[in-house]
C-alpha atoms as a PDB file:
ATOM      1  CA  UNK A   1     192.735 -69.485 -42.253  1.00  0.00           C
ATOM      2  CA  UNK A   2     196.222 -69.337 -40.645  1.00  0.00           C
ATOM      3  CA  UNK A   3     196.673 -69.200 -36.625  1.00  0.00           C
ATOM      4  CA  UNK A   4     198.137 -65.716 -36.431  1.00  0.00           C
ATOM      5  CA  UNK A   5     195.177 -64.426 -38.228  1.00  0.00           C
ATOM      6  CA  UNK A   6     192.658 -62.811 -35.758  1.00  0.00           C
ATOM      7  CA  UNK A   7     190.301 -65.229 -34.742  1.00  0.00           C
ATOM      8  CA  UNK A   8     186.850 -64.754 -33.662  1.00  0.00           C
ATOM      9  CA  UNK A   9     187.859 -63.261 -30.306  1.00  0.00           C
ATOM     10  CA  UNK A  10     189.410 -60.351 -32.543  1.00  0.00           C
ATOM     11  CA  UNK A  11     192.807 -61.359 -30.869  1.00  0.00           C
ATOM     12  CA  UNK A  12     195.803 -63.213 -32.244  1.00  0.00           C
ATOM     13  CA  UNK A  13     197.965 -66.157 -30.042  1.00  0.00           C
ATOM     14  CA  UNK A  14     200.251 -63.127 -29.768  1.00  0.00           C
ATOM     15  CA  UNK A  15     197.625 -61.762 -27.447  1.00  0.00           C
ATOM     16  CA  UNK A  16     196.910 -64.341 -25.233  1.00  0.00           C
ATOM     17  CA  UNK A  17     197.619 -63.306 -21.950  1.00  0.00           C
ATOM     18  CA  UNK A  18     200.719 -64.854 -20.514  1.00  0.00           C
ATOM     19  CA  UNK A  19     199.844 -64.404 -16.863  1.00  0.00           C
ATOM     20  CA  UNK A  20     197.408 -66.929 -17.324  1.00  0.00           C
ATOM     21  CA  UNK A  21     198.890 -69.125 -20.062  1.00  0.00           C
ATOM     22  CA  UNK A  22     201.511 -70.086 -18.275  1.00  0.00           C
ATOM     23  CA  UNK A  23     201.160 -73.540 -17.587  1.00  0.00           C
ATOM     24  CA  UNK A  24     201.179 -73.757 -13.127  1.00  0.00           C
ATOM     25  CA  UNK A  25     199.311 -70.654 -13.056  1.00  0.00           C
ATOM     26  CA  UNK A  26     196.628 -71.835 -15.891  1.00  0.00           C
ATOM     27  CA  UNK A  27     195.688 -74.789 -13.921  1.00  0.00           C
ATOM     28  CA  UNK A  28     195.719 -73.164 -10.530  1.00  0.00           C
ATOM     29  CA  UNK A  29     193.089 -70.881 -12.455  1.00  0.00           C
ATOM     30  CA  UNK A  30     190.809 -73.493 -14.035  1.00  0.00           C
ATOM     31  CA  UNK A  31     190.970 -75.574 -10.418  1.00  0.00           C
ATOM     32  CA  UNK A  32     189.729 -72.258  -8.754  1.00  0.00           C
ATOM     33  CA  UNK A  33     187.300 -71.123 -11.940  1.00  0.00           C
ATOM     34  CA  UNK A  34     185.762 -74.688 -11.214  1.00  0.00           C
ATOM     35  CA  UNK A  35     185.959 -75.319  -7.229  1.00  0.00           C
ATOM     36  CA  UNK A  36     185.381 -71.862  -6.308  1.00  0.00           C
ATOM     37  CA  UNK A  37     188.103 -71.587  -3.557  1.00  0.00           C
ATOM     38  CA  UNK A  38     190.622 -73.556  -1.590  1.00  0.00           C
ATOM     39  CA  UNK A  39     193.410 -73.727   0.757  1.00  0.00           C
ATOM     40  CA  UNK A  40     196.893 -73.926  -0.311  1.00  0.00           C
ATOM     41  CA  UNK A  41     197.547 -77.098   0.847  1.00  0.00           C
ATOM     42  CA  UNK A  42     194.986 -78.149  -1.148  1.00  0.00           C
ATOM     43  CA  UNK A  43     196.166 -76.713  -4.554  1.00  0.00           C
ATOM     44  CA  UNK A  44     199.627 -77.668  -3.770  1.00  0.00           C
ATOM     45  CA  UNK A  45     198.143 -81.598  -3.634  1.00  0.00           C
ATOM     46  CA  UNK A  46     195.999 -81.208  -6.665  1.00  0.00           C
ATOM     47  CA  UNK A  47     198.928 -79.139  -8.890  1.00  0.00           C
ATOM     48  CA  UNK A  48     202.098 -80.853  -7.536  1.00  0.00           C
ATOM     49  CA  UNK A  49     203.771 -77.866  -7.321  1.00  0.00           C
ATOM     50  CA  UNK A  50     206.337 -76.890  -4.004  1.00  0.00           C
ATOM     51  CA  UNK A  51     205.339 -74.441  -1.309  1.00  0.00           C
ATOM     52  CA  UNK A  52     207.547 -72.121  -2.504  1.00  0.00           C
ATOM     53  CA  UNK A  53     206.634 -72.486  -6.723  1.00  0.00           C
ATOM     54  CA  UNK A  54     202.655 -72.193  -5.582  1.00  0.00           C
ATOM     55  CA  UNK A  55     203.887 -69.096  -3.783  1.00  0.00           C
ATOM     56  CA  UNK A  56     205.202 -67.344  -6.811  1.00  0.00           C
ATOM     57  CA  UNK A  57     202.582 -68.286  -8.869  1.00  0.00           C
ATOM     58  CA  UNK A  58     199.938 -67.203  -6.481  1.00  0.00           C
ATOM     59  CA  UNK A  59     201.349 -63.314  -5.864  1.00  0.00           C
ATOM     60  CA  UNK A  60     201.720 -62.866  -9.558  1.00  0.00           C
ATOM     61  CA  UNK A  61     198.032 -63.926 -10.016  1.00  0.00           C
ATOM     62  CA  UNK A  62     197.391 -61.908  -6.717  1.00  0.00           C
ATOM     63  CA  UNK A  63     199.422 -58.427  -8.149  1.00  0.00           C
ATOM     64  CA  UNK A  64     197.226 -59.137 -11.699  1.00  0.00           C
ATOM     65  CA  UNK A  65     194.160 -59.041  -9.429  1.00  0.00           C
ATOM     66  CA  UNK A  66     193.195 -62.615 -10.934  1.00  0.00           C
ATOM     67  CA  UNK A  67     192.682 -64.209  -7.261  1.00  0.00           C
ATOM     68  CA  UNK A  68     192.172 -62.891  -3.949  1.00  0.00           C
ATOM     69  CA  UNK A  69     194.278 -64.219  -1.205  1.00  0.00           C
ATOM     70  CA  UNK A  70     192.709 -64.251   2.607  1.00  0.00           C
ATOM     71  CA  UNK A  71     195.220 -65.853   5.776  1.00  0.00           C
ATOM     72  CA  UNK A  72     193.586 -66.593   8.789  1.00  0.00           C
ATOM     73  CA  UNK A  73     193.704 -68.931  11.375  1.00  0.00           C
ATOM     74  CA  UNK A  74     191.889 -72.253  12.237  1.00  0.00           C
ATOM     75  CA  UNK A  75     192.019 -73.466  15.831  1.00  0.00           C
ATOM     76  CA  UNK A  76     195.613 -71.424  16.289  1.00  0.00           C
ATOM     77  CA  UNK A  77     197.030 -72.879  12.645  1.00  0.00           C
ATOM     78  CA  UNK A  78     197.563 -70.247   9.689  1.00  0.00           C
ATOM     79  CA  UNK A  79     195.309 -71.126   7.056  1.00  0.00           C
ATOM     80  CA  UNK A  80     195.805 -69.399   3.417  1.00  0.00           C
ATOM     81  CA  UNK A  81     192.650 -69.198   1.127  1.00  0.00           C
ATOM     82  CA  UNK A  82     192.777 -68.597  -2.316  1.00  0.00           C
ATOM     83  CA  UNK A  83     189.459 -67.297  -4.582  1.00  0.00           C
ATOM     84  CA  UNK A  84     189.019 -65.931  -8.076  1.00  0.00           C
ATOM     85  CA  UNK A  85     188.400 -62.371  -7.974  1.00  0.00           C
ATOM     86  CA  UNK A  86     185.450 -61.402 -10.444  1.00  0.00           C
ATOM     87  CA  UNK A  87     188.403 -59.630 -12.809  1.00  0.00           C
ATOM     88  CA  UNK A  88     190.183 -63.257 -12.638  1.00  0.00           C
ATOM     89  CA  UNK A  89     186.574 -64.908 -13.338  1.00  0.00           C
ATOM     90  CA  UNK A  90     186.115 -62.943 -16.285  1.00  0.00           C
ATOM     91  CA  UNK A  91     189.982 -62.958 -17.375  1.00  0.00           C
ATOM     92  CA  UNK A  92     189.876 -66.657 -17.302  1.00  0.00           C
ATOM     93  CA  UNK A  93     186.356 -66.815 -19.412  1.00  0.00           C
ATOM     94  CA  UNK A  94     188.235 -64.818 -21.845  1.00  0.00           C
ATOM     95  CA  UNK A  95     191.473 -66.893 -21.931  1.00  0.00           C
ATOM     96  CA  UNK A  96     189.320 -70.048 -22.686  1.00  0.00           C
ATOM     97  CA  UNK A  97     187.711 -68.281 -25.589  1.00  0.00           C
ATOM     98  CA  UNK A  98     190.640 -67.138 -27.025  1.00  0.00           C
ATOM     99  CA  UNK A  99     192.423 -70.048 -27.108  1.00  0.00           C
ATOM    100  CA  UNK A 100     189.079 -72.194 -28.306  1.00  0.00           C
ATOM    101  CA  UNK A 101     189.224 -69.490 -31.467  1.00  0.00           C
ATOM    102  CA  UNK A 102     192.706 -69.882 -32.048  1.00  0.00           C
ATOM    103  CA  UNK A 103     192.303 -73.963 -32.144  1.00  0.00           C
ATOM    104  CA  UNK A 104     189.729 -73.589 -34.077  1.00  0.00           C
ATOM    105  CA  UNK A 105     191.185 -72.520 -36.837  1.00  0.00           C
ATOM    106  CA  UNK A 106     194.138 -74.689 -37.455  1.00  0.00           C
ATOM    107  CA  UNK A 107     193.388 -77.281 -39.936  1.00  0.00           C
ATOM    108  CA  UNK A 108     192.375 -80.577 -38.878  1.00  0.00           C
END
């Protein structure tokens, strides 16, 4: 069976969706499909990415309703919390099976 064949997900690479395949924003997804939830500090140590990159990543997973983004503050410092929504749970569960499918059938 070829790649660009459908798969078992019904859906081709071609379909994969890019706001999550793109490489910052796919493992700012699986850290927060794992962990739950964290503070932006904390994702910029774990990712490596700048202030200003996790930024950009996080309002286009924020505008694609992916994550949920809540500011407050912590003994008078701004704190920044970022959660998968239940539509970035389940867009993330999809991702993952969709790409499994498509790896699947290449040949070994």
């Amino acid at each position: 069976m070829l790649p660009t064949e459908n798969g078992p997900t019904g859906l081709t690479p071609a379909e994969v969706d890019r706001i999550i395949h793109e490489p910052a924003r796919l493992t700012l997804m699986a850290l927060l499909f794992v962990i739950q939830s964290a503070d932006f500090t904390f994702l910029m140590a774990q990712t490596g990415l700048s202030w200003g990159n996790l930024s950009s990543h996080m309002s286009k997973l924020e505008a694609a309703g992916y994550i949920e983004v809540e500011k407050e503050f912590v003994e008078r410092r701004p704190r920044t919390m970022l959660k998968l929504t239940t539509a970035g749970q389940e867009a993330f569960r999809s991702y993952r099976t969709m790409i499994k499918g498509v790896l699947d059938q290449l040949p070994d």
